[in-house]
PDB file of N, CA and C in Angstrom:
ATOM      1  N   UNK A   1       0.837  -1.171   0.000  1.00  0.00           N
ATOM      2  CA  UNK A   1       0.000   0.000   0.000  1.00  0.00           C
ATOM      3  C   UNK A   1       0.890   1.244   0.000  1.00  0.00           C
ATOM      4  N   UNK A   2       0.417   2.152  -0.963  1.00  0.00           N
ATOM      5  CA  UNK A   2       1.375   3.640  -0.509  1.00  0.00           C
ATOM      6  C   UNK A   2       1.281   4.042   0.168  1.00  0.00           C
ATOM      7  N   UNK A   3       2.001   4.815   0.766  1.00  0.00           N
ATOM      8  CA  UNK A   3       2.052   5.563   1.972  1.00  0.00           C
ATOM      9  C   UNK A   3       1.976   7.236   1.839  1.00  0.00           C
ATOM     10  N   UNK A   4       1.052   7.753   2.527  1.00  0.00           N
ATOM     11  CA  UNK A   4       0.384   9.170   2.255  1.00  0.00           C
ATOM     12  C   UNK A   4       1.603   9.879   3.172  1.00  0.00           C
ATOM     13  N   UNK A   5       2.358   9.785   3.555  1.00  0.00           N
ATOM     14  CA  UNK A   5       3.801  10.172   4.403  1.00  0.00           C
ATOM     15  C   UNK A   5       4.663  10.463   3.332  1.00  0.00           C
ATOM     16  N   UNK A   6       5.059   9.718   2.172  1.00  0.00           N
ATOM     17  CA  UNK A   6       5.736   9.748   1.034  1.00  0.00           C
ATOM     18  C   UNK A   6       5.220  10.199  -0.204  1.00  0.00           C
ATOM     19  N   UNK A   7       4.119  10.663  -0.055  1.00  0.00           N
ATOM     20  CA  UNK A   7       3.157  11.469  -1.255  1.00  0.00           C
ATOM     21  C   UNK A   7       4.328  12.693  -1.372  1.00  0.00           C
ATOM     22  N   UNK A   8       4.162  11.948  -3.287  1.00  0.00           N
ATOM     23  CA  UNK A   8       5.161  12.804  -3.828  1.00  0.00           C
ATOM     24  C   UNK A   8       4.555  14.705  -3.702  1.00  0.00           C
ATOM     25  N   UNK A   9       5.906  15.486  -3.950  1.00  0.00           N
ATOM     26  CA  UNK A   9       4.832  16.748  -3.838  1.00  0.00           C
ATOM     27  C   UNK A   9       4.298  16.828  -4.885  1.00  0.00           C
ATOM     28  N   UNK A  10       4.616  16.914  -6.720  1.00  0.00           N
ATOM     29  CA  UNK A  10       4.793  17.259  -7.788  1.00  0.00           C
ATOM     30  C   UNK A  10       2.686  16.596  -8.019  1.00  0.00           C
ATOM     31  N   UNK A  11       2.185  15.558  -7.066  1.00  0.00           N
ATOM     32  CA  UNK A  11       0.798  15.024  -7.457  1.00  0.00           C
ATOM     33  C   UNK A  11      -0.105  16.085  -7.095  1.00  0.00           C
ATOM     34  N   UNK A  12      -0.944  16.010  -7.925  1.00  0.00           N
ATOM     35  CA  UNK A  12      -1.895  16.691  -7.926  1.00  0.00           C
ATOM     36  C   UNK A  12      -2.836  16.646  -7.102  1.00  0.00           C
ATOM     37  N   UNK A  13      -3.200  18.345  -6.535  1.00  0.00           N
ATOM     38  CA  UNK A  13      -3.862  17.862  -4.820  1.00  0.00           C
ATOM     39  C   UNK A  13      -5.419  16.856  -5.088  1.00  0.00           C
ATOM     40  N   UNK A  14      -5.274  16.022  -4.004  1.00  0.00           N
ATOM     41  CA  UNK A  14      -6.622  15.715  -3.896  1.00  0.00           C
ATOM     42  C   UNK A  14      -6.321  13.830  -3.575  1.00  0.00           C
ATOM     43  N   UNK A  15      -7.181  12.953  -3.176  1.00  0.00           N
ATOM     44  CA  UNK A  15      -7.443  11.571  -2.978  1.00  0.00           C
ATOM     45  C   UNK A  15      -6.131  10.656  -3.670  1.00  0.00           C
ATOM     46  N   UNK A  16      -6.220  11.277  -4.663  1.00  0.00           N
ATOM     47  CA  UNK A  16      -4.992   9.788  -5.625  1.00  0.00           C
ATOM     48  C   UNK A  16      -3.516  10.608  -5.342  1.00  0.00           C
ATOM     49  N   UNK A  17      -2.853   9.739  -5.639  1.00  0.00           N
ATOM     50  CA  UNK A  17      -1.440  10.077  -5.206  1.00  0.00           C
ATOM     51  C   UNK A  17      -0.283   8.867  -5.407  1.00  0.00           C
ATOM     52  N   UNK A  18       0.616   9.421  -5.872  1.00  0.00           N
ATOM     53  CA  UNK A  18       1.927   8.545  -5.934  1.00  0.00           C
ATOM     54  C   UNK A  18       2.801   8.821  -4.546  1.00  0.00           C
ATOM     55  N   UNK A  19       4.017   7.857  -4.471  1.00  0.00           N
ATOM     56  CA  UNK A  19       4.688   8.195  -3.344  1.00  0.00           C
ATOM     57  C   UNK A  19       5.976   7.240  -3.563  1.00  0.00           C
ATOM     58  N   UNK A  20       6.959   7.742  -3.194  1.00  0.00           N
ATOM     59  CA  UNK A  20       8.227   7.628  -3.431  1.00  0.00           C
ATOM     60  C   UNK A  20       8.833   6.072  -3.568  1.00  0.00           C
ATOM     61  N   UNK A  21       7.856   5.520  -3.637  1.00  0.00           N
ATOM     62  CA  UNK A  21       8.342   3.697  -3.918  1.00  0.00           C
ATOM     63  C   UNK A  21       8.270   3.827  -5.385  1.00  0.00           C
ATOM     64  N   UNK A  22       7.648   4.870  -6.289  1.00  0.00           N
ATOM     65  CA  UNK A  22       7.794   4.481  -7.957  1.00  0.00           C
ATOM     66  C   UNK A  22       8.893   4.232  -8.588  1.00  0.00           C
ATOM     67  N   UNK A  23       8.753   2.977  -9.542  1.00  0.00           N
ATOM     68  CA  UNK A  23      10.211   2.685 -10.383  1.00  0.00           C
ATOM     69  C   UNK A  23       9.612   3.406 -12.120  1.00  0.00           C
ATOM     70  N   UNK A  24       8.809   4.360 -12.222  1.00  0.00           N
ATOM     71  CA  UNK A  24       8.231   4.628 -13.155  1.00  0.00           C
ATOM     72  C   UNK A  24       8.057   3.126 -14.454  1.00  0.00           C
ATOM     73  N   UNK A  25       7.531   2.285 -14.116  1.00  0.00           N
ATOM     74  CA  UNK A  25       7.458   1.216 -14.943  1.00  0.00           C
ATOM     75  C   UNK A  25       6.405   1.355 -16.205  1.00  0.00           C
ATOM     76  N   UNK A  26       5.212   2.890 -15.997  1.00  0.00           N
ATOM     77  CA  UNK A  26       4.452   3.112 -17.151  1.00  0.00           C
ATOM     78  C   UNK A  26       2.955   2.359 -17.022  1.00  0.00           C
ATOM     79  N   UNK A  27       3.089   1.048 -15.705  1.00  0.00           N
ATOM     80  CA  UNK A  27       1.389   0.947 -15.944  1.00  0.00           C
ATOM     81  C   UNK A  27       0.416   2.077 -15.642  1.00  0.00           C
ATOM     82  N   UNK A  28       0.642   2.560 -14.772  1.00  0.00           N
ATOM     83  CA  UNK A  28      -0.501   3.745 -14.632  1.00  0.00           C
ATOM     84  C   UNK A  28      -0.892   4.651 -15.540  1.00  0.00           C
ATOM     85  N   UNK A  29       0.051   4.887 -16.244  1.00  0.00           N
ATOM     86  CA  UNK A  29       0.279   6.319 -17.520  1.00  0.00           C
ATOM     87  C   UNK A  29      -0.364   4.928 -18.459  1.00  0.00           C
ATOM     88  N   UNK A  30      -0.450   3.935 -18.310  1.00  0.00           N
ATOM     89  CA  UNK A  30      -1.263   2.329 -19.207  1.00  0.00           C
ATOM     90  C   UNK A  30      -2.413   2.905 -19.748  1.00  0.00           C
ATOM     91  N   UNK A  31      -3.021   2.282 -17.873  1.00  0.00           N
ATOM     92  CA  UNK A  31      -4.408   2.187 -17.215  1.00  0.00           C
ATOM     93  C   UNK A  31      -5.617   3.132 -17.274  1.00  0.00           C
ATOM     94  N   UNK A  32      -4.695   4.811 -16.573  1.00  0.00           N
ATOM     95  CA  UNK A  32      -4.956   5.784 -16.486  1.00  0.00           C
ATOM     96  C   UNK A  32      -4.026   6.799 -17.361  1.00  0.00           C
ATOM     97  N   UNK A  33      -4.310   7.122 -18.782  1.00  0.00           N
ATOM     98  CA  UNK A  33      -3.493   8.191 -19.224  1.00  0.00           C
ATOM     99  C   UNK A  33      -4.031   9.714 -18.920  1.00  0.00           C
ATOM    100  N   UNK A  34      -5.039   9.682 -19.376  1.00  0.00           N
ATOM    101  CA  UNK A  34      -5.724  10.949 -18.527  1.00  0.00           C
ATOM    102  C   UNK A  34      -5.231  11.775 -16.959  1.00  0.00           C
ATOM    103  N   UNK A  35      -5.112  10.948 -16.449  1.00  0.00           N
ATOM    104  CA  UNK A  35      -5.158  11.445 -15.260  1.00  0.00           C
ATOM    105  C   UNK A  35      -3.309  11.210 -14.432  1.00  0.00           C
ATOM    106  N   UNK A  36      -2.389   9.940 -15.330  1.00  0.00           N
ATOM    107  CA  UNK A  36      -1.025   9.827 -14.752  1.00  0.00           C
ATOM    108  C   UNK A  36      -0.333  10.531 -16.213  1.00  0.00           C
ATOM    109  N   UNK A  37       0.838  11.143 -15.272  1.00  0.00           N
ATOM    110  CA  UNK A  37       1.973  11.249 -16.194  1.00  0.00           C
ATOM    111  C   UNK A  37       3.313  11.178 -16.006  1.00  0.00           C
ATOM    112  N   UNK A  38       3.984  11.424 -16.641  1.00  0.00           N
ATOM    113  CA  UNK A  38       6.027  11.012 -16.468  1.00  0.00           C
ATOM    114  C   UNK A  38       6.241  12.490 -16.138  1.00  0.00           C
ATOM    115  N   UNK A  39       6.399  12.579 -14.844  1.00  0.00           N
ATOM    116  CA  UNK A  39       7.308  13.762 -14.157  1.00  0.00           C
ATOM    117  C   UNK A  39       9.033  13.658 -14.746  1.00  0.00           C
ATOM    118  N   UNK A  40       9.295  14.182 -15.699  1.00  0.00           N
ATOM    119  CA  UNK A  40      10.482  14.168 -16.027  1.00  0.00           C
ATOM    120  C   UNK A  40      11.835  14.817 -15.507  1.00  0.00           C
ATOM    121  N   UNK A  41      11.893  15.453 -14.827  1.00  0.00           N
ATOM    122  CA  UNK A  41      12.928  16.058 -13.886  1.00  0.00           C
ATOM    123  C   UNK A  41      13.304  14.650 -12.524  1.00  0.00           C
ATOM    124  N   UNK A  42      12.184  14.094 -12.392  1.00  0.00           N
ATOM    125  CA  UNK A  42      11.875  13.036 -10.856  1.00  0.00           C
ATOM    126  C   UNK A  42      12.700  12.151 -11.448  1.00  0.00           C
ATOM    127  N   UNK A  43      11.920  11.437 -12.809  1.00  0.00           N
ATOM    128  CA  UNK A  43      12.193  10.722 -13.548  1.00  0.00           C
ATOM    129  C   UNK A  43      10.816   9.333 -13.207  1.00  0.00           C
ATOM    130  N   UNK A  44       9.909   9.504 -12.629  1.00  0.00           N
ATOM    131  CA  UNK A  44       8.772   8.845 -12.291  1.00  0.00           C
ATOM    132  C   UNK A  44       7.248   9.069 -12.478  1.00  0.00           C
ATOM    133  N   UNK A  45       6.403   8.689 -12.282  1.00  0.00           N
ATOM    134  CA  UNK A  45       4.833   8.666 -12.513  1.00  0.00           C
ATOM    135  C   UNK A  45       4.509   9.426 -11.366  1.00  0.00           C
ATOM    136  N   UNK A  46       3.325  10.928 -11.618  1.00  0.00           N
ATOM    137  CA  UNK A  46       2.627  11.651 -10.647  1.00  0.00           C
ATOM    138  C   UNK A  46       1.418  11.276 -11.366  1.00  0.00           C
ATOM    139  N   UNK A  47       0.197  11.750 -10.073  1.00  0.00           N
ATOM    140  CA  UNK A  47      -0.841  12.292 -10.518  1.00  0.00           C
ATOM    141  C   UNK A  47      -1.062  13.595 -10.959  1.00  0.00           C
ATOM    142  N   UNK A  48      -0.873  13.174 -12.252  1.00  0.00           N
ATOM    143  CA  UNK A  48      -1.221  15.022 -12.905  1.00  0.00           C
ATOM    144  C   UNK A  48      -2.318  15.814 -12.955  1.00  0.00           C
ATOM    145  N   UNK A  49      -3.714  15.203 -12.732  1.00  0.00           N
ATOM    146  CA  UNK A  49      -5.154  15.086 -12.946  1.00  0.00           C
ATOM    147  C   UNK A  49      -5.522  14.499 -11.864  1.00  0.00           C
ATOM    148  N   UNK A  50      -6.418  14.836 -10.768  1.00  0.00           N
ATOM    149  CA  UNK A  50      -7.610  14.143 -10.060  1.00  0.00           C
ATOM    150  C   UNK A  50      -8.585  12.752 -11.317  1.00  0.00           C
ATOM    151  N   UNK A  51      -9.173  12.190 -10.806  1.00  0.00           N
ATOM    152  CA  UNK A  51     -10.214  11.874 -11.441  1.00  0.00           C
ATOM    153  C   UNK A  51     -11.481  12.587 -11.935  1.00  0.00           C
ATOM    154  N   UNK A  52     -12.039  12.808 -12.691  1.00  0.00           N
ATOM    155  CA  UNK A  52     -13.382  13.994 -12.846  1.00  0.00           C
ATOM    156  C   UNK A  52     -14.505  13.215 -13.582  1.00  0.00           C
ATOM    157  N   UNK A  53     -14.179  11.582 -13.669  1.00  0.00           N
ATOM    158  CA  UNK A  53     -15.493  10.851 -13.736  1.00  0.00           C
ATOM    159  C   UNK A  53     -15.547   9.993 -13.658  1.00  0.00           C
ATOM    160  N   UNK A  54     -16.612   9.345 -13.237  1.00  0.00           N
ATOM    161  CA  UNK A  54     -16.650   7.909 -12.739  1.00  0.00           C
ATOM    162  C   UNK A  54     -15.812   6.950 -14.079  1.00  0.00           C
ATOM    163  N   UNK A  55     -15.617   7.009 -14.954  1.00  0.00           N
ATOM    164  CA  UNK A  55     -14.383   5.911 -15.954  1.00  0.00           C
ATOM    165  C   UNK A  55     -13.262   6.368 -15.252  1.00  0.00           C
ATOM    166  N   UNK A  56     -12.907   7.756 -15.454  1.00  0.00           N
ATOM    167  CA  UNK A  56     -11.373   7.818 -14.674  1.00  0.00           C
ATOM    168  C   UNK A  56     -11.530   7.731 -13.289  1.00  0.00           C
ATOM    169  N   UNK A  57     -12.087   7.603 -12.346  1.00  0.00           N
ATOM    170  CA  UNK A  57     -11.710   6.871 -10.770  1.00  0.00           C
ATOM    171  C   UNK A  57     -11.530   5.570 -10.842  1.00  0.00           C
ATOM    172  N   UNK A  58     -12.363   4.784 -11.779  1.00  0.00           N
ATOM    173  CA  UNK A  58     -12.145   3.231 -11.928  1.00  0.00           C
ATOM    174  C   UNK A  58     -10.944   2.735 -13.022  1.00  0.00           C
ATOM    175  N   UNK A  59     -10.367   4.159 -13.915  1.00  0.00           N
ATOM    176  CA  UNK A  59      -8.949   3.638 -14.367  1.00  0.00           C
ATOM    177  C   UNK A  59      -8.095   3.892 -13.200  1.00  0.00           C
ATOM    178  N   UNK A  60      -8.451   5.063 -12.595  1.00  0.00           N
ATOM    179  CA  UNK A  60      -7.192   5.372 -11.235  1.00  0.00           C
ATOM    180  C   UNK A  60      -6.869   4.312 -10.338  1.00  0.00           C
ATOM    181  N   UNK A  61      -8.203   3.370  -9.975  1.00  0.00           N
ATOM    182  CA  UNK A  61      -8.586   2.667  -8.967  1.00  0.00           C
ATOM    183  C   UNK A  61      -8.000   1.180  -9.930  1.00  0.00           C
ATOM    184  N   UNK A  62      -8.233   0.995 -10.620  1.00  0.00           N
ATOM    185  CA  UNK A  62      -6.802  -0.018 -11.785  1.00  0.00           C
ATOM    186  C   UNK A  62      -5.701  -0.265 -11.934  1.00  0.00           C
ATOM    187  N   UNK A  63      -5.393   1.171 -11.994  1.00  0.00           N
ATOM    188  CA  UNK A  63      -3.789   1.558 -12.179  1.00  0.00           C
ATOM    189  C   UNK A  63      -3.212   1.101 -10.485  1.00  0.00           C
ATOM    190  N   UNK A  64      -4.182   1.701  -9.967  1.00  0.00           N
ATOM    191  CA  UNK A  64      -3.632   1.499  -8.163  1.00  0.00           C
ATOM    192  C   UNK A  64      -3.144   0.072  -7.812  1.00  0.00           C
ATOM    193  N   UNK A  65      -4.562  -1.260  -8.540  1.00  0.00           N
ATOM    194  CA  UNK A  65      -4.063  -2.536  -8.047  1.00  0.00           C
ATOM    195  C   UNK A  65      -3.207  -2.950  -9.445  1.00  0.00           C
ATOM    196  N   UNK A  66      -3.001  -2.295 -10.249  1.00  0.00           N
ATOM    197  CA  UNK A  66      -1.928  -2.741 -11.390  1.00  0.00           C
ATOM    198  C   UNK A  66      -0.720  -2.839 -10.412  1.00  0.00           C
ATOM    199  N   UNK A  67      -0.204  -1.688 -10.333  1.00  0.00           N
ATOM    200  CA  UNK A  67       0.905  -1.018  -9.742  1.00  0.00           C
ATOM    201  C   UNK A  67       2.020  -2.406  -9.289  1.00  0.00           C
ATOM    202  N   UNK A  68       2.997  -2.308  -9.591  1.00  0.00           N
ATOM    203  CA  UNK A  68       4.074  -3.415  -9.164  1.00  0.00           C
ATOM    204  C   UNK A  68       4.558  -3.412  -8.333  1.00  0.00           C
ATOM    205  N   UNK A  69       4.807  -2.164  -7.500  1.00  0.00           N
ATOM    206  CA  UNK A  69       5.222  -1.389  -6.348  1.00  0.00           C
ATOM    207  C   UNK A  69       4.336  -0.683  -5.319  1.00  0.00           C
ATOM    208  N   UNK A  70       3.346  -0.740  -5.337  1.00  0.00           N
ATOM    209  CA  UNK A  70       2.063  -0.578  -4.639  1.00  0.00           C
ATOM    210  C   UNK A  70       2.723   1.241  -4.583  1.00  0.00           C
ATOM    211  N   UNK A  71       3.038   1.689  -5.420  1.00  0.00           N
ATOM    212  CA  UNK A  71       3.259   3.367  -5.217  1.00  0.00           C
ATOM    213  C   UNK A  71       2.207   4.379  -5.420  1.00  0.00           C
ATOM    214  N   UNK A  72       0.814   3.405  -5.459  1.00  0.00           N
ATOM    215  CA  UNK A  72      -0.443   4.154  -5.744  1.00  0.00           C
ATOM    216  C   UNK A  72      -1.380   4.675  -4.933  1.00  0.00           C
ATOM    217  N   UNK A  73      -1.799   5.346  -3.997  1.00  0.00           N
ATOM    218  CA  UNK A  73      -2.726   5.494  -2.806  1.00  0.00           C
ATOM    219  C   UNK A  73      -3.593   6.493  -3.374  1.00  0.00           C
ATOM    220  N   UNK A  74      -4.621   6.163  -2.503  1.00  0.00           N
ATOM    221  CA  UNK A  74      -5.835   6.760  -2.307  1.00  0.00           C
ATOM    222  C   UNK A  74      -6.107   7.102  -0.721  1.00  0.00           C
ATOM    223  N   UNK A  75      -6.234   8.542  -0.534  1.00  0.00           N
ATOM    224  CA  UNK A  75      -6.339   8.783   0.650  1.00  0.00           C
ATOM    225  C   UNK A  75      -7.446   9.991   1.091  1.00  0.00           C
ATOM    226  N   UNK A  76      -8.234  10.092   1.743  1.00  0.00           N
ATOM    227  CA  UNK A  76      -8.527   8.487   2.419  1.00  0.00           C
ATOM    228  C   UNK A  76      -8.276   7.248   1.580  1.00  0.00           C
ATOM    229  N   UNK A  77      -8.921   5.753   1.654  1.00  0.00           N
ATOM    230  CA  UNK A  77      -9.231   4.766   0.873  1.00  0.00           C
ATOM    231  C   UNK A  77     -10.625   4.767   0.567  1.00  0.00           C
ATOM    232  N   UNK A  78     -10.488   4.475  -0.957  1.00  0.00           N
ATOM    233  CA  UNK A  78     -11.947   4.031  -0.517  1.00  0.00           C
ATOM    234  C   UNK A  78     -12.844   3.286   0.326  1.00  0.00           C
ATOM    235  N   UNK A  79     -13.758   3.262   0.282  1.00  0.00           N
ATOM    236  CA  UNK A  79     -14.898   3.047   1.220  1.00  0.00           C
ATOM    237  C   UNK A  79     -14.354   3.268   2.968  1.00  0.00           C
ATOM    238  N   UNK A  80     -13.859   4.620   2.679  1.00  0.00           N
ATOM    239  CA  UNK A  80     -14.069   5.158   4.078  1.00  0.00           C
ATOM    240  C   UNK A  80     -14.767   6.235   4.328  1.00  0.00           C
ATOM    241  N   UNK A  81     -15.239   6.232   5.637  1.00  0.00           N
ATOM    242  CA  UNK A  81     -16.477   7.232   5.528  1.00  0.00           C
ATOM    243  C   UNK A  81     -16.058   8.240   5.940  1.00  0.00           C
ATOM    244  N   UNK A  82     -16.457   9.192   5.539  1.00  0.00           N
ATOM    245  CA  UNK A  82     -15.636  10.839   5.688  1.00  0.00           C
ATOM    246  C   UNK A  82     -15.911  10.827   7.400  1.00  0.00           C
ATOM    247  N   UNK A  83     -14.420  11.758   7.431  1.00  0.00           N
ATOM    248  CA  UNK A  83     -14.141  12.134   8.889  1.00  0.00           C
ATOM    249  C   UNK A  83     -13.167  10.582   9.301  1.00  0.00           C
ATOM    250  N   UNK A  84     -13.380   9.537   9.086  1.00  0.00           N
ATOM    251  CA  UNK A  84     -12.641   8.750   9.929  1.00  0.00           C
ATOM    252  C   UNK A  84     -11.062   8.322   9.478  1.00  0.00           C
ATOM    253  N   UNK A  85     -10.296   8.133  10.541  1.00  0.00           N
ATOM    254  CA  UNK A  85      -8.751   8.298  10.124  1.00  0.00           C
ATOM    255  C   UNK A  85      -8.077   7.062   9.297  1.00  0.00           C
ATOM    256  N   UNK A  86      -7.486   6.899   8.423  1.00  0.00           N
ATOM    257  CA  UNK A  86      -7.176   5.698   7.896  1.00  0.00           C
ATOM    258  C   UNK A  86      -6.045   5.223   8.688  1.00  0.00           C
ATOM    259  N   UNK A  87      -5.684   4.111   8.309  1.00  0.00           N
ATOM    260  CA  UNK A  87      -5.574   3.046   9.515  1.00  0.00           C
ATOM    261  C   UNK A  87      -3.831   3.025   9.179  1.00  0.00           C
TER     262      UNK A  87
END
């Protein structure tokens, strides 16, 4: 699981997020092109884009269990109910 401690800065604010375990391997920029891209200075995958519709949360939410390196989080997680702290 990623870790919201290591949320890169360069992602775009909001729920999805990369974090410093990426080996930029390209599934996410796959899964989700819309919404991932190649931070080229890092040399790795950010969230460049939130999700803004239900297809792209369920490519985001793809790309997340694609991921080879689990460098994908969602934070909160889903199905947590607002206000409560993730675990």
């Amino acid at each position: 699981m990623a870790d919201p401690a290591a949320r890169l800065q360069p992602n775009a604010p909001g729920p999805f997020f990369v974090d410093d375990a990426c080996i930029d391997c390209d599934v996410c920029r796959i899964a989700a092109p819309d919404n991932f891209a190649r931070h080229e200075e890092l040399g790795i995958s950010i969230v460049a884009r939130q999700p803004a519709t239900e297809e792209e949360l369920a490519q985001c939410r793809d790309a997340m269990q694609e991921c080879p390196v689990d460098a994908i989080g969602e934070d909160p997680p889903a199905g947590t109910p607002a206000g409560t702290p993730a675990a």
